[in-house]
PDB file of N, CA and C in Angstrom:
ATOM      1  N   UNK A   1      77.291  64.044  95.041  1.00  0.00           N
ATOM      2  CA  UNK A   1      78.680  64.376  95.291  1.00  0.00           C
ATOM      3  C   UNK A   1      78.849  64.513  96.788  1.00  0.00           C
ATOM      4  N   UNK A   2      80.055  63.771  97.589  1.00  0.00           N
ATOM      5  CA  UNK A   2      80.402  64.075  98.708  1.00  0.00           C
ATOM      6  C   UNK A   2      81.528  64.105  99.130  1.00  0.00           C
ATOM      7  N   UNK A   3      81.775  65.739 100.033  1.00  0.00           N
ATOM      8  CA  UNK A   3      83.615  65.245 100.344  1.00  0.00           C
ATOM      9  C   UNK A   3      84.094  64.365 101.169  1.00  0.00           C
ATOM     10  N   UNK A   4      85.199  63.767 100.991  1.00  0.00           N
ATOM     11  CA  UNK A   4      85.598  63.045 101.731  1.00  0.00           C
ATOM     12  C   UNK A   4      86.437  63.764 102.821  1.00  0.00           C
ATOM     13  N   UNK A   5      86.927  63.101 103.794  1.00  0.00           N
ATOM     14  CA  UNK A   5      87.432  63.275 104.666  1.00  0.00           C
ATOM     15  C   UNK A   5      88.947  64.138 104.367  1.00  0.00           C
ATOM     16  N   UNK A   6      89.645  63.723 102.758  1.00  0.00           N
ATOM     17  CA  UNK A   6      90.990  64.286 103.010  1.00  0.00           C
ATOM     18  C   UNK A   6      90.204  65.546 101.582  1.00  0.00           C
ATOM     19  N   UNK A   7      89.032  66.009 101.885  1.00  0.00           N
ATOM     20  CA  UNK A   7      88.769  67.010 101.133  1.00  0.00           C
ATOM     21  C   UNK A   7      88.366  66.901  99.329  1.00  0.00           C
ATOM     22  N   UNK A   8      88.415  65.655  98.939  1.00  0.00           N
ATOM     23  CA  UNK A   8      88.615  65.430  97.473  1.00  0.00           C
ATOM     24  C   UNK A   8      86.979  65.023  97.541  1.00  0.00           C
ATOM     25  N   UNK A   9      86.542  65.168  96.290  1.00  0.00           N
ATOM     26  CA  UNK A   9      85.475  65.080  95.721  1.00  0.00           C
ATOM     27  C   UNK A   9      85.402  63.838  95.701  1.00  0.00           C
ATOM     28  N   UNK A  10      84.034  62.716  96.054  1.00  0.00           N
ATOM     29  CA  UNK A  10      83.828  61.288  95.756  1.00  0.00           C
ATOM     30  C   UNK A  10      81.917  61.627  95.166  1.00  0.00           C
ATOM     31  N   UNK A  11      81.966  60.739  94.054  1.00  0.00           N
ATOM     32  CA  UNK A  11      80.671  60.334  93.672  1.00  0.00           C
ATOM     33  C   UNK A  11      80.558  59.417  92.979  1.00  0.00           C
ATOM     34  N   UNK A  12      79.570  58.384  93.357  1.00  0.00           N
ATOM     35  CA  UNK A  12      79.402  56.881  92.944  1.00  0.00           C
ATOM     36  C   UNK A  12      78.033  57.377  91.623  1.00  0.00           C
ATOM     37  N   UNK A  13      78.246  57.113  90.492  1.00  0.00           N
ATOM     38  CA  UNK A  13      77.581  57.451  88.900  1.00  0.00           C
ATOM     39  C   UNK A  13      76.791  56.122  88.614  1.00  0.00           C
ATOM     40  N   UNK A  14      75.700  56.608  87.918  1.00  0.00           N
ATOM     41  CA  UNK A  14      75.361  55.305  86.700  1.00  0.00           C
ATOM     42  C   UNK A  14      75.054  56.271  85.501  1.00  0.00           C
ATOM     43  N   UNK A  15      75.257  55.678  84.592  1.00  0.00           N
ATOM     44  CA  UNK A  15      75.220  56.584  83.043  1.00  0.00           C
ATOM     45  C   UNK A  15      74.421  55.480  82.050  1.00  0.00           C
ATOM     46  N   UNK A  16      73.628  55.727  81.836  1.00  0.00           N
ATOM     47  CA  UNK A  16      72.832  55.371  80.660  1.00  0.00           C
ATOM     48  C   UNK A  16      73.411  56.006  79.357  1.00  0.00           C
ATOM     49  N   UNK A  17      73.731  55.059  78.114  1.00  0.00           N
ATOM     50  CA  UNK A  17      74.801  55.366  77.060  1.00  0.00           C
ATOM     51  C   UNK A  17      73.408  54.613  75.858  1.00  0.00           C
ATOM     52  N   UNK A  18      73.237  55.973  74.914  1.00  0.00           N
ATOM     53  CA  UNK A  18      72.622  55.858  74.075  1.00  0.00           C
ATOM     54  C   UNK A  18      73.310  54.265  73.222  1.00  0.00           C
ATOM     55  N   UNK A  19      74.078  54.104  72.910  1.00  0.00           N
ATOM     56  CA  UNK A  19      74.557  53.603  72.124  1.00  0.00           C
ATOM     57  C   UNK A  19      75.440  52.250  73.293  1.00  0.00           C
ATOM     58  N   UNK A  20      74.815  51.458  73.590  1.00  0.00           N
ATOM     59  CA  UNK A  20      75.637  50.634  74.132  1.00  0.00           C
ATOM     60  C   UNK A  20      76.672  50.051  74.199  1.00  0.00           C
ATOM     61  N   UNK A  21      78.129  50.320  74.789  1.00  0.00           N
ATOM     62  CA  UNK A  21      79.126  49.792  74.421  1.00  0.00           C
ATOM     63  C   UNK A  21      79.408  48.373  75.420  1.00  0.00           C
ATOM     64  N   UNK A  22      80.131  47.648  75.322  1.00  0.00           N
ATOM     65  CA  UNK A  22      80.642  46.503  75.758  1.00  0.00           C
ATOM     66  C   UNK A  22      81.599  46.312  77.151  1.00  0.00           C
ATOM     67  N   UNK A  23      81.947  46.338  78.070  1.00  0.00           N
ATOM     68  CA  UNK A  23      82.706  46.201  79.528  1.00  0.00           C
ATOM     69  C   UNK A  23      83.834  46.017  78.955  1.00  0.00           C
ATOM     70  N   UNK A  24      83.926  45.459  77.545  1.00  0.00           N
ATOM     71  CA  UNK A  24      85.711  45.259  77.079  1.00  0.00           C
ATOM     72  C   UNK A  24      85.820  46.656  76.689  1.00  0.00           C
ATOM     73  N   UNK A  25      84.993  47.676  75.991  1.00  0.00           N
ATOM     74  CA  UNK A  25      85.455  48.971  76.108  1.00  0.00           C
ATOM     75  C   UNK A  25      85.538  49.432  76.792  1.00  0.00           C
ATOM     76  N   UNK A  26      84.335  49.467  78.108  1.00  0.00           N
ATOM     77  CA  UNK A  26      85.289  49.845  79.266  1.00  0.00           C
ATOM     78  C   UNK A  26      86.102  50.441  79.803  1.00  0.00           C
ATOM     79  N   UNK A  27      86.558  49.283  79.677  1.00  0.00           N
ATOM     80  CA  UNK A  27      87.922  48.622  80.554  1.00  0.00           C
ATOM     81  C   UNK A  27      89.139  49.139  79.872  1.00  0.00           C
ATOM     82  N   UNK A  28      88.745  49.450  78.336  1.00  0.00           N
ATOM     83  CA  UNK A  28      90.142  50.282  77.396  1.00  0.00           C
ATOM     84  C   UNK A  28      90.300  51.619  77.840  1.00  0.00           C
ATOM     85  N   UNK A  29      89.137  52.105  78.409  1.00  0.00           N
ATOM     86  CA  UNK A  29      89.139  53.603  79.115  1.00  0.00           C
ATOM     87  C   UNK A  29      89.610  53.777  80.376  1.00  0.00           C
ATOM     88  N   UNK A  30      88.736  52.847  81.553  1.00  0.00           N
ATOM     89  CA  UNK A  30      89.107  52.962  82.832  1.00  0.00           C
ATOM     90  C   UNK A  30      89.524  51.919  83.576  1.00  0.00           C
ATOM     91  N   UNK A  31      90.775  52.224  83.935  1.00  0.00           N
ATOM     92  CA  UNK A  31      91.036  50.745  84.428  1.00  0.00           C
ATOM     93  C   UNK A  31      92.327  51.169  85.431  1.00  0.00           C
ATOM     94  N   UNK A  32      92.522  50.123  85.932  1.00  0.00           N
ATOM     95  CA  UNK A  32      94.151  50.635  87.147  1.00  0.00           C
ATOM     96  C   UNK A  32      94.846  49.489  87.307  1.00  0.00           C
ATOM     97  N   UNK A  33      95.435  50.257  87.687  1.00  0.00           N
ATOM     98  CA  UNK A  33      96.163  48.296  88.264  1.00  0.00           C
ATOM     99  C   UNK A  33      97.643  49.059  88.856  1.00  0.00           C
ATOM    100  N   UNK A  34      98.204  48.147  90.016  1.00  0.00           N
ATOM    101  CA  UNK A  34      99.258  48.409  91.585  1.00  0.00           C
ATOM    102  C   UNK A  34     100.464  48.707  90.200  1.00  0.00           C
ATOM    103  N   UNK A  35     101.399  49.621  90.351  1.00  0.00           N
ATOM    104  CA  UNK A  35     102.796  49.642  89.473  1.00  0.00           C
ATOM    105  C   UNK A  35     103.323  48.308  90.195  1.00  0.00           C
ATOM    106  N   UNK A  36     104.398  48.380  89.601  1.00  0.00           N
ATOM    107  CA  UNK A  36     105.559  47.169  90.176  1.00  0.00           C
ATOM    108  C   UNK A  36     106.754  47.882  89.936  1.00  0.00           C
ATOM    109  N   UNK A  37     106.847  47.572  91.684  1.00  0.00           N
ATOM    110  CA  UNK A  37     107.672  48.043  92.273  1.00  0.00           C
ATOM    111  C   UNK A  37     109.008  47.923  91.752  1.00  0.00           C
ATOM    112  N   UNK A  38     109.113  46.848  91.007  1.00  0.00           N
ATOM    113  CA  UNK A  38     110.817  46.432  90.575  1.00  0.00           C
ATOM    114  C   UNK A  38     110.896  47.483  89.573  1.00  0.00           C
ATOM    115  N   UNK A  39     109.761  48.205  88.847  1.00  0.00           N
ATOM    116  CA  UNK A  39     109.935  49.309  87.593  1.00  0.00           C
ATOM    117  C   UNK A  39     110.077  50.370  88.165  1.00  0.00           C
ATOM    118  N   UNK A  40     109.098  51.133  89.267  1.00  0.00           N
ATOM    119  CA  UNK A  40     109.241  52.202  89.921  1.00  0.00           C
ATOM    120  C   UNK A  40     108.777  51.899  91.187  1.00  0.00           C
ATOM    121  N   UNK A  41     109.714  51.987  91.895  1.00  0.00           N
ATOM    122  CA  UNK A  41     109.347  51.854  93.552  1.00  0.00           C
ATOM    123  C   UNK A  41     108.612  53.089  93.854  1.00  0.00           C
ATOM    124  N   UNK A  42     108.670  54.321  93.900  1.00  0.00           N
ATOM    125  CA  UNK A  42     108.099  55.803  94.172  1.00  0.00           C
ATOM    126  C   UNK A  42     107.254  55.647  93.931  1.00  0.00           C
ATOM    127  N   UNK A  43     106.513  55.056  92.387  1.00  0.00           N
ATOM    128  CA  UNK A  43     105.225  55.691  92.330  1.00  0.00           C
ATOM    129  C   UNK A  43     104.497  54.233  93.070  1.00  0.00           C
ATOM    130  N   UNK A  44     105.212  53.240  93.334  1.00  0.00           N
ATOM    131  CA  UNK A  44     104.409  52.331  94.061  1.00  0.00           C
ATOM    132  C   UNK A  44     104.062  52.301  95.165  1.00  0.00           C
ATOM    133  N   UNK A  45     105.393  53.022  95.964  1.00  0.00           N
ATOM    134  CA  UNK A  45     104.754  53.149  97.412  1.00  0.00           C
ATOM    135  C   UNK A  45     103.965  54.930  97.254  1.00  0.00           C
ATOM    136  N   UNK A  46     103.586  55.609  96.534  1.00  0.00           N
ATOM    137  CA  UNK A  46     102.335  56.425  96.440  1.00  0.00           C
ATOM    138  C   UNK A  46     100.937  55.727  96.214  1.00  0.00           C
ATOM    139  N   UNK A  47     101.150  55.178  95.613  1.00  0.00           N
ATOM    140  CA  UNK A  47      99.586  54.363  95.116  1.00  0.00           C
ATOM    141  C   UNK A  47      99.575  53.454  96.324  1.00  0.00           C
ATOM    142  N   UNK A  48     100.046  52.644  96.725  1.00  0.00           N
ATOM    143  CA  UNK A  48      99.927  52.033  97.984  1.00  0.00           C
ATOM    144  C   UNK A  48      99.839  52.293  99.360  1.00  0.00           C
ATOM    145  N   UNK A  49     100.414  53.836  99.402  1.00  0.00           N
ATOM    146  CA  UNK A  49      99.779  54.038 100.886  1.00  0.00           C
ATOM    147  C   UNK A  49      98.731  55.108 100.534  1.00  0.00           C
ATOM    148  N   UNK A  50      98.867  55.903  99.467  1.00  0.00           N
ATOM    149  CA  UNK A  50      97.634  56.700  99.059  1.00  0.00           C
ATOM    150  C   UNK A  50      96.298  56.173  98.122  1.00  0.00           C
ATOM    151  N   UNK A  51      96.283  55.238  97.431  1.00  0.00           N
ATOM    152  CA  UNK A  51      94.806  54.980  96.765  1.00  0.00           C
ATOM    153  C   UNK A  51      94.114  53.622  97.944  1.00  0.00           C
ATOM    154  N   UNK A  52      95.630  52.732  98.600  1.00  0.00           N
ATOM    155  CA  UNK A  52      94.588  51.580  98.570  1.00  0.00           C
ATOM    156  C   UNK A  52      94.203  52.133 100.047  1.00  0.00           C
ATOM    157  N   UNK A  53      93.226  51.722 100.605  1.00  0.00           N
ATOM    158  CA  UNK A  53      92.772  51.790 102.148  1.00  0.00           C
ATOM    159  C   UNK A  53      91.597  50.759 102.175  1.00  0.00           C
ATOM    160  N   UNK A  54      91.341  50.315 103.606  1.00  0.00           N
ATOM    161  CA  UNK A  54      90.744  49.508 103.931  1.00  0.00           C
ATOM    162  C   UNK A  54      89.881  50.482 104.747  1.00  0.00           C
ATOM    163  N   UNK A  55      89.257  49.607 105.944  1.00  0.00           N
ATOM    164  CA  UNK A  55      88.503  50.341 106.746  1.00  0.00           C
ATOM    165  C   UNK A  55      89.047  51.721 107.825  1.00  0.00           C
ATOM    166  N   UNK A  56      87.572  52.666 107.760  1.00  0.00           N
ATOM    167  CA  UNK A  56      88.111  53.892 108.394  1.00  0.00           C
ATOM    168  C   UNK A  56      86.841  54.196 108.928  1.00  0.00           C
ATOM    169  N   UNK A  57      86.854  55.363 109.947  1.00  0.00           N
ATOM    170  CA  UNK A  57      86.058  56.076 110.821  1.00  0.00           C
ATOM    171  C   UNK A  57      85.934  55.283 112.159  1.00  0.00           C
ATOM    172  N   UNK A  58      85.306  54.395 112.511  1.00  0.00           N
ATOM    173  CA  UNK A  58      85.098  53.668 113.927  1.00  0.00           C
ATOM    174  C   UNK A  58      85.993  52.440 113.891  1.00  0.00           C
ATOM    175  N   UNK A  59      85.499  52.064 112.821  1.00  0.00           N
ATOM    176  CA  UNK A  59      86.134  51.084 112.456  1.00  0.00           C
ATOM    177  C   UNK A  59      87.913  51.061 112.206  1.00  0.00           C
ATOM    178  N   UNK A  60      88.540  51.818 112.459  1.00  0.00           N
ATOM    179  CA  UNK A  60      90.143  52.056 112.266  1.00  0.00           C
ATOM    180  C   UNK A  60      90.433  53.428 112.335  1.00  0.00           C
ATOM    181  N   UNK A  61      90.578  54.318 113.435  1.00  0.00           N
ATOM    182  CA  UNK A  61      90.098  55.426 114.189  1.00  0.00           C
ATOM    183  C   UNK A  61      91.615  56.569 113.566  1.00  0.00           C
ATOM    184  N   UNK A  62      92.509  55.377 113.102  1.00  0.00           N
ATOM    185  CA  UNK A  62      93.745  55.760 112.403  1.00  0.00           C
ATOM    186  C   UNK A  62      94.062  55.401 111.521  1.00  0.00           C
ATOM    187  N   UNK A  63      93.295  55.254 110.866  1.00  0.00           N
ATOM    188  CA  UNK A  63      93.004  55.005 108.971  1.00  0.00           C
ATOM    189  C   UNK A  63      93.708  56.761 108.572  1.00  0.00           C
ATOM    190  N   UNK A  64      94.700  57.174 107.797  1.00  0.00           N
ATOM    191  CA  UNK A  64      95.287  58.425 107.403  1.00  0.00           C
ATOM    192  C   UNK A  64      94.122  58.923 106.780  1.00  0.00           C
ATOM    193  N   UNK A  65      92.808  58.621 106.492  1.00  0.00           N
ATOM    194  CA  UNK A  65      91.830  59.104 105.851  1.00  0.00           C
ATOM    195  C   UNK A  65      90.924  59.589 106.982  1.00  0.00           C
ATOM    196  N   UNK A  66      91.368  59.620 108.061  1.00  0.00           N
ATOM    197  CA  UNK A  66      90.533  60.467 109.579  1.00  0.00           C
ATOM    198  C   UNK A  66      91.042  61.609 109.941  1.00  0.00           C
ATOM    199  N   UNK A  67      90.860  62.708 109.139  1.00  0.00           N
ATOM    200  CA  UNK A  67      91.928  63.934 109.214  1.00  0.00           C
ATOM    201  C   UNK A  67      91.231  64.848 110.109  1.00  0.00           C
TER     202      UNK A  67
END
């Protein structure tokens, strides 16, 4: 587990599953995808300036994720 920069918890998992399920189940559990905007503009421009980001720390010194 490590915090990130705007304080939120990040940890990259692997899980070994007694019972093997399939990537199409998955994907019925976790999955995302951008809203569209023509349905809700609000929650699109949240997810778009808050989930997506590109590069940060040296590399983009004003990435909103350099708090």
């Amino acid at each position: 587990m490590e915090w990130q920069k705007s304080e939120l918890p990040h940890a990259h998992i692997l899980i070994w599953l007694y019972d093997k399920i399939s990537s199409n189940e998955i994907d019925d559990v976790i999955s995302t995808e951008i809203p569209d905007p023509d349905v809700d503009k609000d929650l699109y421009e949240v997810v778009t300036k808050n989930m997506i980001h590109g590069l940060c720390d040296t590399l983009n010194p004003k990435s909103p994720y350099m708090i």
